[in-house]
Protein backbone atom coordinates (compact mmCIF):
# COMPACT_ATOMS: atom_id res chain seq x y z
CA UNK A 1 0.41 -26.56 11.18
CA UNK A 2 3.83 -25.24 9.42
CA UNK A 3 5.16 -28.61 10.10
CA UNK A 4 1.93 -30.16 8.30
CA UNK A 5 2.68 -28.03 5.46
CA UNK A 6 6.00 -28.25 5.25
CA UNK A 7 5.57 -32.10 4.73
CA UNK A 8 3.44 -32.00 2.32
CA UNK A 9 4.65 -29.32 0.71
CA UNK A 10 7.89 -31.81 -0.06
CA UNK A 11 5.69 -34.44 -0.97
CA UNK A 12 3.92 -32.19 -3.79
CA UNK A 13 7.60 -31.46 -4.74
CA UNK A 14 8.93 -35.11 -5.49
CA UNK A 15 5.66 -35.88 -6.89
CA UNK A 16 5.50 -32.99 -9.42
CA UNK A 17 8.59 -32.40 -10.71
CA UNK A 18 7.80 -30.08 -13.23
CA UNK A 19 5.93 -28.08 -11.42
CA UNK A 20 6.97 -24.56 -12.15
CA UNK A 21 6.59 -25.45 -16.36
CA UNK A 22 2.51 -26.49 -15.10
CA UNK A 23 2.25 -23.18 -12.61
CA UNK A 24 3.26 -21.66 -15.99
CA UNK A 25 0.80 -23.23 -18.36
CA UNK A 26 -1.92 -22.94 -15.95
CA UNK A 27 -1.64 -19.20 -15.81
CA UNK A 28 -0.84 -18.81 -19.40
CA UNK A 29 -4.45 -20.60 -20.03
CA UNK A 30 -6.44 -18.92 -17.12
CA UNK A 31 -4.53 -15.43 -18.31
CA UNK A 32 -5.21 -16.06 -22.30
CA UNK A 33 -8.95 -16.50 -21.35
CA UNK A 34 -9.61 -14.03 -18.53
CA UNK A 35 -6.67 -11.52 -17.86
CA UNK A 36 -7.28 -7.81 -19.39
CA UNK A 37 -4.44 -7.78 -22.18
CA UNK A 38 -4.87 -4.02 -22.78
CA UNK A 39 -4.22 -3.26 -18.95
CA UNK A 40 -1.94 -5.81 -18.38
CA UNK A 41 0.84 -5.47 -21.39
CA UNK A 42 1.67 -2.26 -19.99
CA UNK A 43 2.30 -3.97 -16.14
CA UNK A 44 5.14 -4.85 -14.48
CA UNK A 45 5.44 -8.17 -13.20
CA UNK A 46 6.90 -8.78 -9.44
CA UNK A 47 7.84 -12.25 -8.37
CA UNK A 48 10.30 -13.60 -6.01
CA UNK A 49 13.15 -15.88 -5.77
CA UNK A 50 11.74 -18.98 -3.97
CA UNK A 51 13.24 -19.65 -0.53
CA UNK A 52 14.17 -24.06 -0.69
CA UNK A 53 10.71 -25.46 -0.27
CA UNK A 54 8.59 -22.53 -2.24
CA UNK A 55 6.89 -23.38 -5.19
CA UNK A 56 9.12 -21.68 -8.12
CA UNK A 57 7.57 -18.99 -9.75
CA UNK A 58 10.08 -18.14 -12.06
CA UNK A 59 8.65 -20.01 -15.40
CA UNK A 60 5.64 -17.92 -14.81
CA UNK A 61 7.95 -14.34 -14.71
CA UNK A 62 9.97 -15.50 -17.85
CA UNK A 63 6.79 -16.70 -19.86
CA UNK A 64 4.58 -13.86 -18.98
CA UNK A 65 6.47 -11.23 -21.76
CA UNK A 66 6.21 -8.38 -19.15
CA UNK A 67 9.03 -6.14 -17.59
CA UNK A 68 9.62 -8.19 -14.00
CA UNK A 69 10.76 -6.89 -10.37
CA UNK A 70 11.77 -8.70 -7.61
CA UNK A 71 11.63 -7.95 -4.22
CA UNK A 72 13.83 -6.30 -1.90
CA UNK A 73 13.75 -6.02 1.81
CA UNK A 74 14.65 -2.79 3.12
CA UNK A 75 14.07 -2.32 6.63
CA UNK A 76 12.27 -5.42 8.89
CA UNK A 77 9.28 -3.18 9.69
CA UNK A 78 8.62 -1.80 6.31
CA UNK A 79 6.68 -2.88 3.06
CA UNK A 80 8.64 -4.20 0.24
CA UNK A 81 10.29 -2.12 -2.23
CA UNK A 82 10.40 -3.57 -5.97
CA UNK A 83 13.78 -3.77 -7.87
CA UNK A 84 14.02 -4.28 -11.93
CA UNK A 85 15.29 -7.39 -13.09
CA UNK A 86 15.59 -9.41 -15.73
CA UNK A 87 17.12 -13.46 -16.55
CA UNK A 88 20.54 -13.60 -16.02
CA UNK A 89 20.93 -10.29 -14.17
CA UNK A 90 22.72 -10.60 -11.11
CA UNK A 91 21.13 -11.13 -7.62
CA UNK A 92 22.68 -10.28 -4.39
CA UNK A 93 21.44 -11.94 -0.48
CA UNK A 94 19.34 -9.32 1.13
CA UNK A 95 18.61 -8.46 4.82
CA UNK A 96 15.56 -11.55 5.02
CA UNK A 97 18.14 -14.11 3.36
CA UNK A 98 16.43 -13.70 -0.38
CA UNK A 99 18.23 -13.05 -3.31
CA UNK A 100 17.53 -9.03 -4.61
CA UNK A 101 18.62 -7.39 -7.73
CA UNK A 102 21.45 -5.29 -6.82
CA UNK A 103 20.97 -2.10 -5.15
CA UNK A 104 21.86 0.16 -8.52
CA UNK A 105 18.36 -1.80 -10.37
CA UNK A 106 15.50 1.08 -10.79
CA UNK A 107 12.79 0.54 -8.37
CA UNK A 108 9.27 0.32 -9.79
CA UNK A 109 6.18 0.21 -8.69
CA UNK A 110 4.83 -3.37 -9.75
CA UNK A 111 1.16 -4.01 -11.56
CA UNK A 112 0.80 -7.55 -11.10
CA UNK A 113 2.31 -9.19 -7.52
CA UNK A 114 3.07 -12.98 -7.48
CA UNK A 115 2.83 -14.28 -3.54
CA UNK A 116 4.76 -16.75 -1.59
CA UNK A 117 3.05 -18.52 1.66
CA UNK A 118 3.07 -21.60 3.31
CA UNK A 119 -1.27 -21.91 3.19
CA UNK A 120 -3.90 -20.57 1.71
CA UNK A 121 -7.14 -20.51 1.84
CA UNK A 122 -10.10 -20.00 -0.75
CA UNK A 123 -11.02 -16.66 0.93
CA UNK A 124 -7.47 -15.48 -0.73
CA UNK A 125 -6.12 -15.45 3.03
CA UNK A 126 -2.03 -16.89 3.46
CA UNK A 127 0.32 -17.88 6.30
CA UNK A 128 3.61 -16.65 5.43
CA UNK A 129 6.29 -16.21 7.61
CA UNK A 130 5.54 -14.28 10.13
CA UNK A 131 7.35 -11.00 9.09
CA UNK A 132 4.25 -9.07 7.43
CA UNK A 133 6.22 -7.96 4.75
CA UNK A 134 3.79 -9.39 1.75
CA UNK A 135 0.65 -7.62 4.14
CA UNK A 136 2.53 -4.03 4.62
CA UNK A 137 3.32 -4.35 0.63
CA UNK A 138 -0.25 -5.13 -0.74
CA UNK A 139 -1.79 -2.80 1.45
CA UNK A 140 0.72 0.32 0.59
CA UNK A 141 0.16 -0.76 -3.37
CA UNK A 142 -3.70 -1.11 -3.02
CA UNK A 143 -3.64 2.42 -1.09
CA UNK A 144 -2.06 4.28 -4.53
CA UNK A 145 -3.79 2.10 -7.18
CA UNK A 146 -4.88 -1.19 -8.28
CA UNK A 147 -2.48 -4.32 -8.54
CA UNK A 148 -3.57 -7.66 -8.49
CA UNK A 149 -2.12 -10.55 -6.33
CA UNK A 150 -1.30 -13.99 -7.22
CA UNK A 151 -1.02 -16.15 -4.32
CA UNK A 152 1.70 -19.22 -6.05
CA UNK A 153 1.52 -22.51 -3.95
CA UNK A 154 1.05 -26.31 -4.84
CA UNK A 155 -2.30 -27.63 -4.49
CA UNK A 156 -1.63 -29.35 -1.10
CA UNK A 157 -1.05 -25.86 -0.05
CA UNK A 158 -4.77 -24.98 -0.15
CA UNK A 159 -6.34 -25.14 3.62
CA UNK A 160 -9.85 -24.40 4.93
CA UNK A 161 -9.28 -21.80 6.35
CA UNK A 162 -5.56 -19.67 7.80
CA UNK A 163 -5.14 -18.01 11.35
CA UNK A 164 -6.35 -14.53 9.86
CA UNK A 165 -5.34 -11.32 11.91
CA UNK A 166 -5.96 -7.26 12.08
CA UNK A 167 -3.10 -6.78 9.48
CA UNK A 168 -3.86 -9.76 7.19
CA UNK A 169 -4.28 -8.93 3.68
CA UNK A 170 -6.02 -11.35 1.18
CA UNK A 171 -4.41 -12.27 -1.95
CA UNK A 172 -6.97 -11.77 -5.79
CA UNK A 173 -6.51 -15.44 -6.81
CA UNK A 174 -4.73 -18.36 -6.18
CA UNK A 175 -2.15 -20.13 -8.62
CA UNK A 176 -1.00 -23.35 -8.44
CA UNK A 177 -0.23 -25.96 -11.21
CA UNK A 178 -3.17 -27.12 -11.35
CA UNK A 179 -6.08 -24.06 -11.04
CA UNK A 180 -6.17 -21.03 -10.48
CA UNK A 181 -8.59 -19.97 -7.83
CA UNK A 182 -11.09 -16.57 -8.01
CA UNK A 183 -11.03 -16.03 -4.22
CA UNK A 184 -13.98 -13.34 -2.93
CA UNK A 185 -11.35 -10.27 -2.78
């Protein structure tokens, strides 16, 4: 199946070029309509920088006007912590291979969390990677408040249904540059 997807995952890329500027529209619509301004202008905003075949969530951070975070990958078996950071700030390669904001960034505690994954499915359920690091995180965050999670893939990305397990964790809606999916969560 990761083969699958990884093939047509480069197939969405060379067809939609400008993907990341219609991720960013799409939310900025669905957002304008249904997202809860009050709450939201006082979130934080976590993202990630997008491994080679990921669908680039960046133009979605910079559009979005809130404080952003990255991730940061601490120990293998542990959730996620969140680092400040803002364009142009420097980034540093981290334990899983991603670029983190360097280790002197304040670490915050993020409102809003925008997900990588290879699937997903309309039940808000991903495949990721394997390391459970996106699981651990949303279910530490949803155990000390609310934060809502953004699943970010290209439309080809969008299965029946994932291999779900124990420790799975489903994602609050689905964005991809062309909808943005309610899932049951």
């Amino acid at each position: 199946m990761r083969d699958r997807l990884k093939r047509l995952r480069a197939k969405a890329q060379s067809e939609t070029p400008d993907a990341g500027a219609a991720l960013a529209a799409c939310w900025s619509a669905w957002f304008s309509r249904y997202g809860d301004r009050e709450r939201h202008d006082k979130s934080i905003l976590a993202g990630y920088w997008p491994l080679a075949s990921e669908l680039d969530p960046r133009p979605v951070m910079l559009r979005s006007d809130l404080p952003l975070s990255l991730p940061v990958v601490t120990d293998r078996d542990q959730a996620l912590e969140f680092r400040c950071w803002g364009e142009g700030e420097p980034l540093e390669a981290g334990i899983a291979g991603t670029l983190e904001p360097l280790v002197h960034a304040q670490t915050v505690r993020p409102d809003i969390l925008l997900v990588p994954g290879l699937a997903f499915d309309d039940d808000g359920y991903r495949l990721g990677y394997g390391g459970g690091y996106y699981d651990r995180t949303l279910t530490r965050l949803r155990t000390s408040g609310k934060v809502l999670a953004i699943g970010v893939c290209y439309e080809v990305q969008r299965v029946d249904r994932v291999p779900r397990g124990e420790f799975d964790v489903p994602v609050d809606l689905i964005l991809t540059p062309e909808a943005v999916v309610n899932t049951p969560r």
